[in-house]
PDB file of N, CA and C in Angstrom:
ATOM      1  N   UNK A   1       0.053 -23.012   9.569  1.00  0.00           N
ATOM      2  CA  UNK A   1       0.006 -21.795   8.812  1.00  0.00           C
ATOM      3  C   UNK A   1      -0.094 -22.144   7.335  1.00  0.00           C
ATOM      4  N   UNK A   2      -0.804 -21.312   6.593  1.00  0.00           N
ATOM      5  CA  UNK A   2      -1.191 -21.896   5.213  1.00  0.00           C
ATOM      6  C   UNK A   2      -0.062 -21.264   4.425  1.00  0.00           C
ATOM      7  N   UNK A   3       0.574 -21.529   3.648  1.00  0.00           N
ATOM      8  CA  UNK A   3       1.147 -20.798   2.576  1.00  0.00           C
ATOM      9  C   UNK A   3       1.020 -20.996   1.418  1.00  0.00           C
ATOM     10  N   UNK A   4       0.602 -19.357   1.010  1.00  0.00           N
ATOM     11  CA  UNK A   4       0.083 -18.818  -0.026  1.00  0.00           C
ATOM     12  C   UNK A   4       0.925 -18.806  -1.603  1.00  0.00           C
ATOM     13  N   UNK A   5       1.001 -19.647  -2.676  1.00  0.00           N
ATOM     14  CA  UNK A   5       1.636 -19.940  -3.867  1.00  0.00           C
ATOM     15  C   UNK A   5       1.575 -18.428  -4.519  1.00  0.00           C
ATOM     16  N   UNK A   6       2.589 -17.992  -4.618  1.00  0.00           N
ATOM     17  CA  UNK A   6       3.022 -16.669  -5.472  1.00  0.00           C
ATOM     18  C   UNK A   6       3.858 -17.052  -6.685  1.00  0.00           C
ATOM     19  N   UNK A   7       3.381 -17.334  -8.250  1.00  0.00           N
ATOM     20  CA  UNK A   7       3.920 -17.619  -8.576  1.00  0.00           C
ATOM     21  C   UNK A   7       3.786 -16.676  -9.698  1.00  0.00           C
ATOM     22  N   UNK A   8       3.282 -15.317 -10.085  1.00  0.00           N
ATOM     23  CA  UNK A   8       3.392 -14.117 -11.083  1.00  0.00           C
ATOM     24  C   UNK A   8       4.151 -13.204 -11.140  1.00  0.00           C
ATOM     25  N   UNK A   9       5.461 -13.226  -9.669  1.00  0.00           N
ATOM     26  CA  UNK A   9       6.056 -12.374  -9.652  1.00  0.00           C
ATOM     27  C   UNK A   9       7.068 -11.550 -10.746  1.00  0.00           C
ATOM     28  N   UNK A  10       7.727 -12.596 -11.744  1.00  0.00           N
ATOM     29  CA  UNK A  10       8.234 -12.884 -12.042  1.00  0.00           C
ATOM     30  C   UNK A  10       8.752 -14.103 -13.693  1.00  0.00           C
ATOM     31  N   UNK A  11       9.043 -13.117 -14.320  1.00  0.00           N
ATOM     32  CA  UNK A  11       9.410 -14.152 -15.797  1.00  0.00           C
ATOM     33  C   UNK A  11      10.826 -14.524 -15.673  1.00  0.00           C
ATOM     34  N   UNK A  12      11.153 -15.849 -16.605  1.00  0.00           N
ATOM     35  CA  UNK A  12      12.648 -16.441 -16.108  1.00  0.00           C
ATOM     36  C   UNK A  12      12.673 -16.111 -17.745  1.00  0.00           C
ATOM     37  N   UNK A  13      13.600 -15.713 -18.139  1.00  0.00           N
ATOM     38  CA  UNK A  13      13.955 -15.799 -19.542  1.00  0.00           C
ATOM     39  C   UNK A  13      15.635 -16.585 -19.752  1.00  0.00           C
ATOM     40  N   UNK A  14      15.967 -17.088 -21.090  1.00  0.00           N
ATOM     41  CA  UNK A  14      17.012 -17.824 -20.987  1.00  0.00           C
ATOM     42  C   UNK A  14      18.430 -17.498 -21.807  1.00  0.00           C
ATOM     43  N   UNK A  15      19.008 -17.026 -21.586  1.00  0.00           N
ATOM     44  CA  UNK A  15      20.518 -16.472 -22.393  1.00  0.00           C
ATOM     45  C   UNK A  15      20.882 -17.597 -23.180  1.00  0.00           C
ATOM     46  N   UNK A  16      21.193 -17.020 -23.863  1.00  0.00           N
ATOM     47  CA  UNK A  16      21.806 -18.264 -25.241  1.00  0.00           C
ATOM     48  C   UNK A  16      22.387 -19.390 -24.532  1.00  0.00           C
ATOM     49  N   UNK A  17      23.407 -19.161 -23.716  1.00  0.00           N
ATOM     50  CA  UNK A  17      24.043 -20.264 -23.024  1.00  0.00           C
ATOM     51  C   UNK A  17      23.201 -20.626 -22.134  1.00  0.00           C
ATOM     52  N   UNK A  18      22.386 -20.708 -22.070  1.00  0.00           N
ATOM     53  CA  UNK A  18      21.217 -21.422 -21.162  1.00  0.00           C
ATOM     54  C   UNK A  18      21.423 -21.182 -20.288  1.00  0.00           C
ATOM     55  N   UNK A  19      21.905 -20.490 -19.368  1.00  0.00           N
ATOM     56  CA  UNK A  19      21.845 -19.465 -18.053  1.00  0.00           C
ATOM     57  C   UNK A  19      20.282 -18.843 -17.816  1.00  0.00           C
ATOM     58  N   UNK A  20      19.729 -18.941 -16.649  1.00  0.00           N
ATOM     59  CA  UNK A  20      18.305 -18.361 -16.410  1.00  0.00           C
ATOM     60  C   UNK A  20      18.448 -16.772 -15.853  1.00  0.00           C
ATOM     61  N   UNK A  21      17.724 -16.117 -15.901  1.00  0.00           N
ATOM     62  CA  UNK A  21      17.705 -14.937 -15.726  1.00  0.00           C
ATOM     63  C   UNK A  21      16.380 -14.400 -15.121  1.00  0.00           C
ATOM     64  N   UNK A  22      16.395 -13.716 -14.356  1.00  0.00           N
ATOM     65  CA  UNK A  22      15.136 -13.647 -13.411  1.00  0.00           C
ATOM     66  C   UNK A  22      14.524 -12.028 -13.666  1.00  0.00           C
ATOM     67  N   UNK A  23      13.670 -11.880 -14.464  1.00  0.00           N
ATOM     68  CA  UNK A  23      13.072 -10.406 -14.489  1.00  0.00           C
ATOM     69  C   UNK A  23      11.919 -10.365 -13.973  1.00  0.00           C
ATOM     70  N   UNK A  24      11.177  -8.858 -13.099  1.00  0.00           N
ATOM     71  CA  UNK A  24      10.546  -8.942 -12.153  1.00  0.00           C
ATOM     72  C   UNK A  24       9.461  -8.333 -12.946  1.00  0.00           C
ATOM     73  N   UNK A  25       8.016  -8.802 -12.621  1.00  0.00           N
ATOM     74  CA  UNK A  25       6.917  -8.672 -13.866  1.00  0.00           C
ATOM     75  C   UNK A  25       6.347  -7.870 -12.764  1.00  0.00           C
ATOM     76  N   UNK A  26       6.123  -6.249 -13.722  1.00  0.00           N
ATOM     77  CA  UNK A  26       4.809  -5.451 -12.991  1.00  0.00           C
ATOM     78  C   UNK A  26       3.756  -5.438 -13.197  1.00  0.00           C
ATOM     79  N   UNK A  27       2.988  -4.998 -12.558  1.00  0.00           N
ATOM     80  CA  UNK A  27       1.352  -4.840 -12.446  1.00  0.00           C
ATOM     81  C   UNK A  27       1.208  -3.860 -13.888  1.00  0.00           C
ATOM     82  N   UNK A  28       1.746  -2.695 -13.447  1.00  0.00           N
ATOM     83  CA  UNK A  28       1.456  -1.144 -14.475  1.00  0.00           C
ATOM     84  C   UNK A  28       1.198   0.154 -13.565  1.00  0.00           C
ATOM     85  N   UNK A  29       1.048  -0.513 -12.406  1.00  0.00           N
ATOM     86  CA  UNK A  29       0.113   0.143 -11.007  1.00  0.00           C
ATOM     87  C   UNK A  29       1.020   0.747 -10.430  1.00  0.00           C
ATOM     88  N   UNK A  30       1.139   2.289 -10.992  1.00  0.00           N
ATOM     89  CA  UNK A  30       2.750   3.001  -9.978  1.00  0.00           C
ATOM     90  C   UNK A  30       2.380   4.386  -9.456  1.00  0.00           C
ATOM     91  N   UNK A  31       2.725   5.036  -8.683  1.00  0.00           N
ATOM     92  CA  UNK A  31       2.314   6.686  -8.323  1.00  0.00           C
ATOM     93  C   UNK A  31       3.928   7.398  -8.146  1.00  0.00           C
ATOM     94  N   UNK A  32       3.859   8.144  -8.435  1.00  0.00           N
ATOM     95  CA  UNK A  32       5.202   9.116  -8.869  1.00  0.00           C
ATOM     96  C   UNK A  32       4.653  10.280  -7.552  1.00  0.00           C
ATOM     97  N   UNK A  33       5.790  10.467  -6.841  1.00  0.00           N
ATOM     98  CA  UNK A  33       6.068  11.757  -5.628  1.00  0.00           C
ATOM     99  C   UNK A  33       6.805  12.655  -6.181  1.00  0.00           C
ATOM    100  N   UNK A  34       7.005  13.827  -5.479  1.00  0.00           N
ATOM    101  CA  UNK A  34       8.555  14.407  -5.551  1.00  0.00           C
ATOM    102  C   UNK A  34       8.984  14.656  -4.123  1.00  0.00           C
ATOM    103  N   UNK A  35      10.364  14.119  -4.523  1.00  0.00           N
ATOM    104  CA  UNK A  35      11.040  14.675  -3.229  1.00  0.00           C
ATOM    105  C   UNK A  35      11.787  16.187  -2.781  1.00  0.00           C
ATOM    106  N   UNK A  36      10.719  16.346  -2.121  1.00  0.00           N
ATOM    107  CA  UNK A  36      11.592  18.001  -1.928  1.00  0.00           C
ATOM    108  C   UNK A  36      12.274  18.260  -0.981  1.00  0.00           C
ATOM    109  N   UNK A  37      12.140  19.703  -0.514  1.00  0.00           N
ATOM    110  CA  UNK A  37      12.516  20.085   0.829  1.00  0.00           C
ATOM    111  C   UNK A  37      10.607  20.122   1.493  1.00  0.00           C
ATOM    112  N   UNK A  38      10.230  19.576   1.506  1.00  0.00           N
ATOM    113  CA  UNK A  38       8.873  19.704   2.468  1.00  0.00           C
ATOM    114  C   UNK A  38       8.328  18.417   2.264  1.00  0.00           C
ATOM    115  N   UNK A  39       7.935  17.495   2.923  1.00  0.00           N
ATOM    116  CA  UNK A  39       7.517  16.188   2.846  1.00  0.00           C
ATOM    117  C   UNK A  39       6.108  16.233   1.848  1.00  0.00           C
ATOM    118  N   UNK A  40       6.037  15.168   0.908  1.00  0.00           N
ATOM    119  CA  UNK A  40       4.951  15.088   0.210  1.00  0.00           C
ATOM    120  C   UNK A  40       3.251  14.917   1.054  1.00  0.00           C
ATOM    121  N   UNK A  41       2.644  15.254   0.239  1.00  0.00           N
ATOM    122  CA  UNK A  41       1.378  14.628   1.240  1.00  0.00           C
ATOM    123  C   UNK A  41       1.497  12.593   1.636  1.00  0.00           C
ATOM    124  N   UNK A  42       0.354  12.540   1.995  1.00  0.00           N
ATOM    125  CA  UNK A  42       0.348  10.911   2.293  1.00  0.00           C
ATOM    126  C   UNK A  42      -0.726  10.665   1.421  1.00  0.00           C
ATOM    127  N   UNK A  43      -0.088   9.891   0.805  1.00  0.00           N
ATOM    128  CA  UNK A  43      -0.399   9.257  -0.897  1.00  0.00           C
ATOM    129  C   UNK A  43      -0.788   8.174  -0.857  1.00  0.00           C
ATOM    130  N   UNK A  44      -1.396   7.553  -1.444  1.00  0.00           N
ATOM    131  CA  UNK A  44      -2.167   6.260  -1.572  1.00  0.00           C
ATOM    132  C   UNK A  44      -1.368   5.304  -2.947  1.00  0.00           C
ATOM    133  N   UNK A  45      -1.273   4.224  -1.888  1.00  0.00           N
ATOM    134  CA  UNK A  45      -0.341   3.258  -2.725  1.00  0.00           C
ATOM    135  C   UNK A  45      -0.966   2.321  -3.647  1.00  0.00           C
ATOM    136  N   UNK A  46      -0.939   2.074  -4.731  1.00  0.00           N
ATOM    137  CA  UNK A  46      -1.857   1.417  -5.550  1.00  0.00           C
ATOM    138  C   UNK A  46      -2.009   0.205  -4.821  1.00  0.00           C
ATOM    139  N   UNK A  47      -3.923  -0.247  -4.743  1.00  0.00           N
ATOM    140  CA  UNK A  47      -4.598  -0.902  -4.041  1.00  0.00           C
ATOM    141  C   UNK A  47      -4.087  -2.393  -3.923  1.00  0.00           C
ATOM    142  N   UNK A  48      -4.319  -2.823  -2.634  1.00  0.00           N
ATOM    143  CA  UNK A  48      -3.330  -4.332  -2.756  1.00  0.00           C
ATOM    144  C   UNK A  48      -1.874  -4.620  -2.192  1.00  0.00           C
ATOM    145  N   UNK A  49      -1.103  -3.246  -2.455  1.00  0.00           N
ATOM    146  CA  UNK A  49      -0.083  -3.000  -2.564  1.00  0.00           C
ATOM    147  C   UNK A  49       0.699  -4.325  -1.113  1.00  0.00           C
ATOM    148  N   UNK A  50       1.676  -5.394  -1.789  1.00  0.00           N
ATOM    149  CA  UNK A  50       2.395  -5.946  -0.521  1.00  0.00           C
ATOM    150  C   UNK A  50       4.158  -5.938  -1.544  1.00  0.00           C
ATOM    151  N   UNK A  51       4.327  -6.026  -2.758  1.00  0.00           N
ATOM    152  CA  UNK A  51       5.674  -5.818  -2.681  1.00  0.00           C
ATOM    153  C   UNK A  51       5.830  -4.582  -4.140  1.00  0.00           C
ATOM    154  N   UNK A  52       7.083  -3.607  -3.738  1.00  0.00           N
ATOM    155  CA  UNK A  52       6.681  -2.910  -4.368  1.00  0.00           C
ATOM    156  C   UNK A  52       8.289  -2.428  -4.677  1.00  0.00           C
ATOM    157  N   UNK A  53       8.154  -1.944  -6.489  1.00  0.00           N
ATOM    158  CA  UNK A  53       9.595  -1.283  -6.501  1.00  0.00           C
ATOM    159  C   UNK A  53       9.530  -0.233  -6.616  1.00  0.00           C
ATOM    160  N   UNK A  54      10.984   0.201  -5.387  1.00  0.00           N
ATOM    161  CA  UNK A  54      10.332   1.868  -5.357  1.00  0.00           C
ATOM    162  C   UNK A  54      12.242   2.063  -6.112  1.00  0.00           C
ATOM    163  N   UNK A  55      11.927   3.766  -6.574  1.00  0.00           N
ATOM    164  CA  UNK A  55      13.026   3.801  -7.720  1.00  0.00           C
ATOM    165  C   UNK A  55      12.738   5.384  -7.200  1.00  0.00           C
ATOM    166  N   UNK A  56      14.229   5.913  -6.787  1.00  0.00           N
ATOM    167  CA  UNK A  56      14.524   7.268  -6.420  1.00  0.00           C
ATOM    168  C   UNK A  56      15.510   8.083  -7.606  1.00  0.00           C
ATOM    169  N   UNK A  57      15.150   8.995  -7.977  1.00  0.00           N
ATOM    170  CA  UNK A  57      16.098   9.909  -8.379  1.00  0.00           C
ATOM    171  C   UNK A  57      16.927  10.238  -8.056  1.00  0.00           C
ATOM    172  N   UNK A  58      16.932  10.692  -6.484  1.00  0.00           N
ATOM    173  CA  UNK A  58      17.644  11.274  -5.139  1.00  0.00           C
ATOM    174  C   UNK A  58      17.756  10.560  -4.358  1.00  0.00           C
ATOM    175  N   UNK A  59      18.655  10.604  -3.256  1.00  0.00           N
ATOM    176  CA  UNK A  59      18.417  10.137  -1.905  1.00  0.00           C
ATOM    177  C   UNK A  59      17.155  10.869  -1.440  1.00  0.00           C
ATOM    178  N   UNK A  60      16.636  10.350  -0.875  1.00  0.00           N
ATOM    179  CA  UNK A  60      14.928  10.930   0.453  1.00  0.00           C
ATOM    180  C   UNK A  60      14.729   9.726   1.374  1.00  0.00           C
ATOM    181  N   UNK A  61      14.235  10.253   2.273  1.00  0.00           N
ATOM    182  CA  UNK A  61      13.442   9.491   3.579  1.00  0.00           C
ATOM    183  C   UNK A  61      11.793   9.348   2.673  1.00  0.00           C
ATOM    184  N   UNK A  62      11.474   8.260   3.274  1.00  0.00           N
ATOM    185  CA  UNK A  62      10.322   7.682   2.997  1.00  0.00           C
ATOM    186  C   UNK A  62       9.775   6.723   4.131  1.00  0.00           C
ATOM    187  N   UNK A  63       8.403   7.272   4.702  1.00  0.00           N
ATOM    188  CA  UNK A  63       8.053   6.817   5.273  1.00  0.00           C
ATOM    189  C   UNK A  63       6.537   6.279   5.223  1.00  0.00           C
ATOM    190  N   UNK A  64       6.053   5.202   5.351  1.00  0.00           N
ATOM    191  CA  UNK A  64       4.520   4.506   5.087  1.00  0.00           C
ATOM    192  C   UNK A  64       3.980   4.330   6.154  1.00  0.00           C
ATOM    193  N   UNK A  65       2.511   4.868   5.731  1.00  0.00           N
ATOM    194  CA  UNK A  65       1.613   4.716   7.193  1.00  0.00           C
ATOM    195  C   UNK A  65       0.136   4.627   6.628  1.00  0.00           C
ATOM    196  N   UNK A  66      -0.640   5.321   7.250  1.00  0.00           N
ATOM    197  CA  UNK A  66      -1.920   5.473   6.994  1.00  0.00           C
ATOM    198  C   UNK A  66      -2.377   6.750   6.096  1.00  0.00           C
ATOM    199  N   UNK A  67      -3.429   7.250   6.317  1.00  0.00           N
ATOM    200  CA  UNK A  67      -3.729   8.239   5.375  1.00  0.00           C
ATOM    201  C   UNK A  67      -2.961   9.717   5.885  1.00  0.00           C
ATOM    202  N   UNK A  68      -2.611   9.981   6.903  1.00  0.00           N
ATOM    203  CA  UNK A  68      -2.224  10.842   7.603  1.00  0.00           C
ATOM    204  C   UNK A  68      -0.089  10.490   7.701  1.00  0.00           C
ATOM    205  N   UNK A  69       0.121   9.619   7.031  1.00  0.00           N
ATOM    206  CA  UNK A  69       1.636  10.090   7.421  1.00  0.00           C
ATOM    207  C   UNK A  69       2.284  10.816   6.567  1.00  0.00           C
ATOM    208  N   UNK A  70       3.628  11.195   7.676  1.00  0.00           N
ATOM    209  CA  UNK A  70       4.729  12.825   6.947  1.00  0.00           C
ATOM    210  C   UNK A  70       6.320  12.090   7.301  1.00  0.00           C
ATOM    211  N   UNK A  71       6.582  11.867   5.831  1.00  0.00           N
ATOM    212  CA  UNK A  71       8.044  11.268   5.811  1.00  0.00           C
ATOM    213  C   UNK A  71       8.839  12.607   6.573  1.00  0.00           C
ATOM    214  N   UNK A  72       9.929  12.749   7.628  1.00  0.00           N
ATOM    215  CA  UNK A  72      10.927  13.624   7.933  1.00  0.00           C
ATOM    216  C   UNK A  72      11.941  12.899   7.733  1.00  0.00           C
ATOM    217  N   UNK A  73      12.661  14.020   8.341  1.00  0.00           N
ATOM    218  CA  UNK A  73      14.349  13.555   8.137  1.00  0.00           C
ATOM    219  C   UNK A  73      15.177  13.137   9.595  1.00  0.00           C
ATOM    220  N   UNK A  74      14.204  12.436  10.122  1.00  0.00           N
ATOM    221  CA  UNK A  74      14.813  12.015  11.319  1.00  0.00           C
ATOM    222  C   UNK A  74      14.220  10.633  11.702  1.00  0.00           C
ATOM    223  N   UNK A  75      14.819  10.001  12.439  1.00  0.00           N
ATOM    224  CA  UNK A  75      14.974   8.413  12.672  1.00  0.00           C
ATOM    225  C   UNK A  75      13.517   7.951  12.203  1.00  0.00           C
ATOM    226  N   UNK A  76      12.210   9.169  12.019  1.00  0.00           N
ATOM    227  CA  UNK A  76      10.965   7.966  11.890  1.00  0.00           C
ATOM    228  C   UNK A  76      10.752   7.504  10.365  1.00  0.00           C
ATOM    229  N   UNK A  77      11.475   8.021   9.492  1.00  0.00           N
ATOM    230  CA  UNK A  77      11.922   7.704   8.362  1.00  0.00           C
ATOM    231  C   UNK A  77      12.863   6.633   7.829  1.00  0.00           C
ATOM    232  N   UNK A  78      12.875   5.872   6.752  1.00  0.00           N
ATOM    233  CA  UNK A  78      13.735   5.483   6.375  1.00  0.00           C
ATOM    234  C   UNK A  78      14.603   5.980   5.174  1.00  0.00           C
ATOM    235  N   UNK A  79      16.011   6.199   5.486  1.00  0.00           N
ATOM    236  CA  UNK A  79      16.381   6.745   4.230  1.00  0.00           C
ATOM    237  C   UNK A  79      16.729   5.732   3.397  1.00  0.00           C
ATOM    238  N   UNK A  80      16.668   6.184   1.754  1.00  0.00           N
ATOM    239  CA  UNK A  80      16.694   5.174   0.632  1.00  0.00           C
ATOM    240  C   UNK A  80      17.350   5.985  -0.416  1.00  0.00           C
ATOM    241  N   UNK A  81      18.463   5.354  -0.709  1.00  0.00           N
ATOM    242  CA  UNK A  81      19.213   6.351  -1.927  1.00  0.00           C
ATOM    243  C   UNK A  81      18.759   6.241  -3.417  1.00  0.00           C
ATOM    244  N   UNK A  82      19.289   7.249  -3.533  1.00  0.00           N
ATOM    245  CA  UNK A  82      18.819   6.933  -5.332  1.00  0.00           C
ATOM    246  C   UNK A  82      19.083   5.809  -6.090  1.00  0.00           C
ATOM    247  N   UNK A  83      17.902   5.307  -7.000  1.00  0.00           N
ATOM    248  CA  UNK A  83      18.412   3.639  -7.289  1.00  0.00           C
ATOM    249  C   UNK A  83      17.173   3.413  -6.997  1.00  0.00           C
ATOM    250  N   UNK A  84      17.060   2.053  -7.498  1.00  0.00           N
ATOM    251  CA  UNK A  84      16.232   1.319  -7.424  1.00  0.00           C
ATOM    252  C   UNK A  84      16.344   0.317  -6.419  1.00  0.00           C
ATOM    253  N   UNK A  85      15.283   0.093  -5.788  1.00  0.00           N
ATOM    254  CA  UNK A  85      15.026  -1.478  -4.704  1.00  0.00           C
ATOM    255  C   UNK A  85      13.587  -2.158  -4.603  1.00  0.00           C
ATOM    256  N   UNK A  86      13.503  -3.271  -4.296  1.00  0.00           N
ATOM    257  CA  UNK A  86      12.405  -3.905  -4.084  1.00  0.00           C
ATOM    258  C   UNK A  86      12.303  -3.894  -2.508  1.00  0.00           C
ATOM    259  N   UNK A  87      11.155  -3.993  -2.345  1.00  0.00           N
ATOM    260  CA  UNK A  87      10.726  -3.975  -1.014  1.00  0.00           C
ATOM    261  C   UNK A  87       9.341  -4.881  -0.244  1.00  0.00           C
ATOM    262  N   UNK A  88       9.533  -5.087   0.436  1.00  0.00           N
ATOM    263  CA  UNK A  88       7.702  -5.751   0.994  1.00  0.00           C
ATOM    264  C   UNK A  88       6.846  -4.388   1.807  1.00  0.00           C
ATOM    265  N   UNK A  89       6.119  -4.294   1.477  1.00  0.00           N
ATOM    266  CA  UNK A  89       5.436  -3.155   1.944  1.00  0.00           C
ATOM    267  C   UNK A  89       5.275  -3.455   3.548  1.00  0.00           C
ATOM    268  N   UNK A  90       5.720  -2.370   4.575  1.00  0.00           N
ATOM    269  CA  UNK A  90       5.785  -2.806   5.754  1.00  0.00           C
ATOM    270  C   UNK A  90       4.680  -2.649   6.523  1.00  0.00           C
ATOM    271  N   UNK A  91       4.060  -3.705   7.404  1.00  0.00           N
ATOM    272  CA  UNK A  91       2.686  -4.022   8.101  1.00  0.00           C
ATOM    273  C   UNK A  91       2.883  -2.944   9.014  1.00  0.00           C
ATOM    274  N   UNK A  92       1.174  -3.259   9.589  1.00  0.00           N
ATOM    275  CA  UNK A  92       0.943  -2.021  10.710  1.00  0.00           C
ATOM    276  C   UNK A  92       1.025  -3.067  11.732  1.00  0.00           C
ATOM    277  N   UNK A  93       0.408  -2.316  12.467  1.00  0.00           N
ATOM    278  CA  UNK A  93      -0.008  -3.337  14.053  1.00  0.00           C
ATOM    279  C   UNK A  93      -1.233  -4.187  13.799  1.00  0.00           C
ATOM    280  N   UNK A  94      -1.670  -4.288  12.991  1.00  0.00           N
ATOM    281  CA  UNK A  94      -2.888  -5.238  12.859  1.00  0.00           C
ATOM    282  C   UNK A  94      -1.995  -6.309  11.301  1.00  0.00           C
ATOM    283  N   UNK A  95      -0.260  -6.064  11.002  1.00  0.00           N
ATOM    284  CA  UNK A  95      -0.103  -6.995  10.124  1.00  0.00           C
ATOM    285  C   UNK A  95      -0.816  -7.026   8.906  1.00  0.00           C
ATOM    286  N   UNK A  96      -1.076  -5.922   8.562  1.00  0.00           N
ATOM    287  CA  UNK A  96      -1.594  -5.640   7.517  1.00  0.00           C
ATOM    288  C   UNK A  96      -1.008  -4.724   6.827  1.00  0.00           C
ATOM    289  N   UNK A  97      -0.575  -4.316   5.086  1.00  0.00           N
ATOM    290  CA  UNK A  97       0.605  -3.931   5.027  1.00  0.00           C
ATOM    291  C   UNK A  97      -0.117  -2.111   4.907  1.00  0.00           C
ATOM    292  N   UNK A  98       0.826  -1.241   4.999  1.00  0.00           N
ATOM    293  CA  UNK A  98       0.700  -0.109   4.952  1.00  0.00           C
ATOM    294  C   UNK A  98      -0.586   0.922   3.787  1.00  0.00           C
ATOM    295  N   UNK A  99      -1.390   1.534   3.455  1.00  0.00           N
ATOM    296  CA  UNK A  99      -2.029   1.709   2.675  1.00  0.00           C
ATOM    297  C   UNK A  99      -1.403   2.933   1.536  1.00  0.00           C
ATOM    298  N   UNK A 100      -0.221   3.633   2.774  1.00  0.00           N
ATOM    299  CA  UNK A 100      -0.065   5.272   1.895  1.00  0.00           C
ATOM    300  C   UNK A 100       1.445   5.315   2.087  1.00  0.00           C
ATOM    301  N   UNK A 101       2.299   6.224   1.390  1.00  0.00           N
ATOM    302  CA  UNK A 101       3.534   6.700   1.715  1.00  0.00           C
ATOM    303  C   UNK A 101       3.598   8.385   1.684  1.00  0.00           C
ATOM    304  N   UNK A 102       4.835   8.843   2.203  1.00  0.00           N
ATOM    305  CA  UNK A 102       5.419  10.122   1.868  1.00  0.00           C
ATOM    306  C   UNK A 102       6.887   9.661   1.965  1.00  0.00           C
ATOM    307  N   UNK A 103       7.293  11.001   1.366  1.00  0.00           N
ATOM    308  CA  UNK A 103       8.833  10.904   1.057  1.00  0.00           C
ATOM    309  C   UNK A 103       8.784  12.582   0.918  1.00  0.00           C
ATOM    310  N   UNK A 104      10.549  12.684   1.644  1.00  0.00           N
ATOM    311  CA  UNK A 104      11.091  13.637   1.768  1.00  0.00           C
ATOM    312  C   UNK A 104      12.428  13.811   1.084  1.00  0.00           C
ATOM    313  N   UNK A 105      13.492  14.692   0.999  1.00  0.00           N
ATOM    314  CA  UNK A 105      14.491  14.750  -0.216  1.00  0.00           C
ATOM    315  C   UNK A 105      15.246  14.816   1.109  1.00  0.00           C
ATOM    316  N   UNK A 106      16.180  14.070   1.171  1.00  0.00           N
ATOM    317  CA  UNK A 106      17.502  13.649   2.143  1.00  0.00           C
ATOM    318  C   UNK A 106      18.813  15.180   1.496  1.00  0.00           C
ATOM    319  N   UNK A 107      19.005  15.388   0.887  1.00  0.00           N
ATOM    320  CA  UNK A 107      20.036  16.150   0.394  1.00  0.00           C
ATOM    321  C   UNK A 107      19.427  17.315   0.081  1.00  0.00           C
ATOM    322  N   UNK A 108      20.308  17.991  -1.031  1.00  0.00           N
ATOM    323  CA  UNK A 108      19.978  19.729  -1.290  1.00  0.00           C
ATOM    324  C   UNK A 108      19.005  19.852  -2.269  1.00  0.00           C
ATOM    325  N   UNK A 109      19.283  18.242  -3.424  1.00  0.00           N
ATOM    326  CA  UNK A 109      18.212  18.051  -4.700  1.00  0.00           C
ATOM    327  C   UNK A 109      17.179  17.488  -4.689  1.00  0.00           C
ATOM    328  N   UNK A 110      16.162  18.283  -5.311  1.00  0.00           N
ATOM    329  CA  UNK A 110      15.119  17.708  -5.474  1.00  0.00           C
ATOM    330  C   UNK A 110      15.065  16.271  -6.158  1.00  0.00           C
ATOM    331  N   UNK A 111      13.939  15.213  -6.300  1.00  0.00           N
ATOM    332  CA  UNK A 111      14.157  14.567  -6.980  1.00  0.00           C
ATOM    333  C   UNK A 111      12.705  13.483  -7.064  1.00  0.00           C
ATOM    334  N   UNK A 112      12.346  12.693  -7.924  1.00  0.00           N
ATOM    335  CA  UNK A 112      11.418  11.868  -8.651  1.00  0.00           C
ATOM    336  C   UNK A 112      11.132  10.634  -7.194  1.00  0.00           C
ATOM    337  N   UNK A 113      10.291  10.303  -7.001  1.00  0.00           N
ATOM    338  CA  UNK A 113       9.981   9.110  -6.471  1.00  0.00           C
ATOM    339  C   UNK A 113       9.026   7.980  -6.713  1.00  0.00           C
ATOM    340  N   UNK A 114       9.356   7.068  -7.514  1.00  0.00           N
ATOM    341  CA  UNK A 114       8.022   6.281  -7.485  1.00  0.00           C
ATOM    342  C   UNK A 114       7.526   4.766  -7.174  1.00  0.00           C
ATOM    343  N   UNK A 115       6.837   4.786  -7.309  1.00  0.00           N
ATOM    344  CA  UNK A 115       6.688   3.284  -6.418  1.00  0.00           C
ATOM    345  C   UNK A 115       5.432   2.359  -7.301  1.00  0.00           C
ATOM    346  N   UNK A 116       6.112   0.950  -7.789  1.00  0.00           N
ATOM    347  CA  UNK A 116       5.694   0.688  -8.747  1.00  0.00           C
ATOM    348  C   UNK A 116       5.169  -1.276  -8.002  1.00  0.00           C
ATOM    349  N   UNK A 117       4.071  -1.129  -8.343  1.00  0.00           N
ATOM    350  CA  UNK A 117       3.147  -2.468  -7.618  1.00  0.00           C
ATOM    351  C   UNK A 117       3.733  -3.594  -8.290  1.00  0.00           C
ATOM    352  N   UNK A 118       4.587  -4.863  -7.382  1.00  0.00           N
ATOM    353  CA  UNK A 118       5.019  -5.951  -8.311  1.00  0.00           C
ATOM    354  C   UNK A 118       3.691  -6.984  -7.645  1.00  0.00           C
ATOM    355  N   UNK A 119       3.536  -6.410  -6.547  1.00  0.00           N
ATOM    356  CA  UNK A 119       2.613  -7.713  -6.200  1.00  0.00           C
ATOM    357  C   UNK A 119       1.346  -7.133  -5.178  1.00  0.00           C
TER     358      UNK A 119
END
């Protein structure tokens, strides 16, 4: 198996006391949802897309598929609380990673969703 050198993810910068520090370098490449009470359409993830930080306002379910998927609020979703996380964009059945998302609002508040291309 070949493995592939990823080495842009990422700038190390250095604290006075020479401690390294690891900050995560973006593309620029992000699409903003909202999470409501009605699942967003299925959105197209900036092109390429394999790791990605997604950053909630709210808790919501979010779910990635093809051009046709509908985040709900039941097990075919994943829920993700408000906050920020990194993620690997998750493959289909052909191992290839997802092209689109939706997201739904887990609670009573609406709230921001976006998903920002690190790699």
């Amino acid at each position: 198996m070949k493995t592939q050198r990823i080495d842009h993810l990422s700038h190390v910068f250095m604290f006075p006391n020479g401690n390294a520090v690891q900050v995560v370098r973006w593309t620029g490449q992000r699409i903003h949802l909202a999470a409501a009470d009605v699942a967003s359409a299925a959105t197209p993830l900036p092109t390429g897309s394999k790791i990605l930080e997604l950053r909630a306002g709210e808790d919501c379910y979010v779910r990635f598929g093809d051009d046709a998927v509908e985040a709900s609020q039941d097990g075919d979703s994943d829920f993700y609380p408000r906050g920020v996380q990194t993620i690997a964009v998750p493959l289909d059945a052909n191992l290839q990673p997802y092209t689109h998302v939706s997201v739904i609002r887990a609670g009573v508040d609406n709230g921001v969703f976006q998903a920002m291309k690190i790699y």
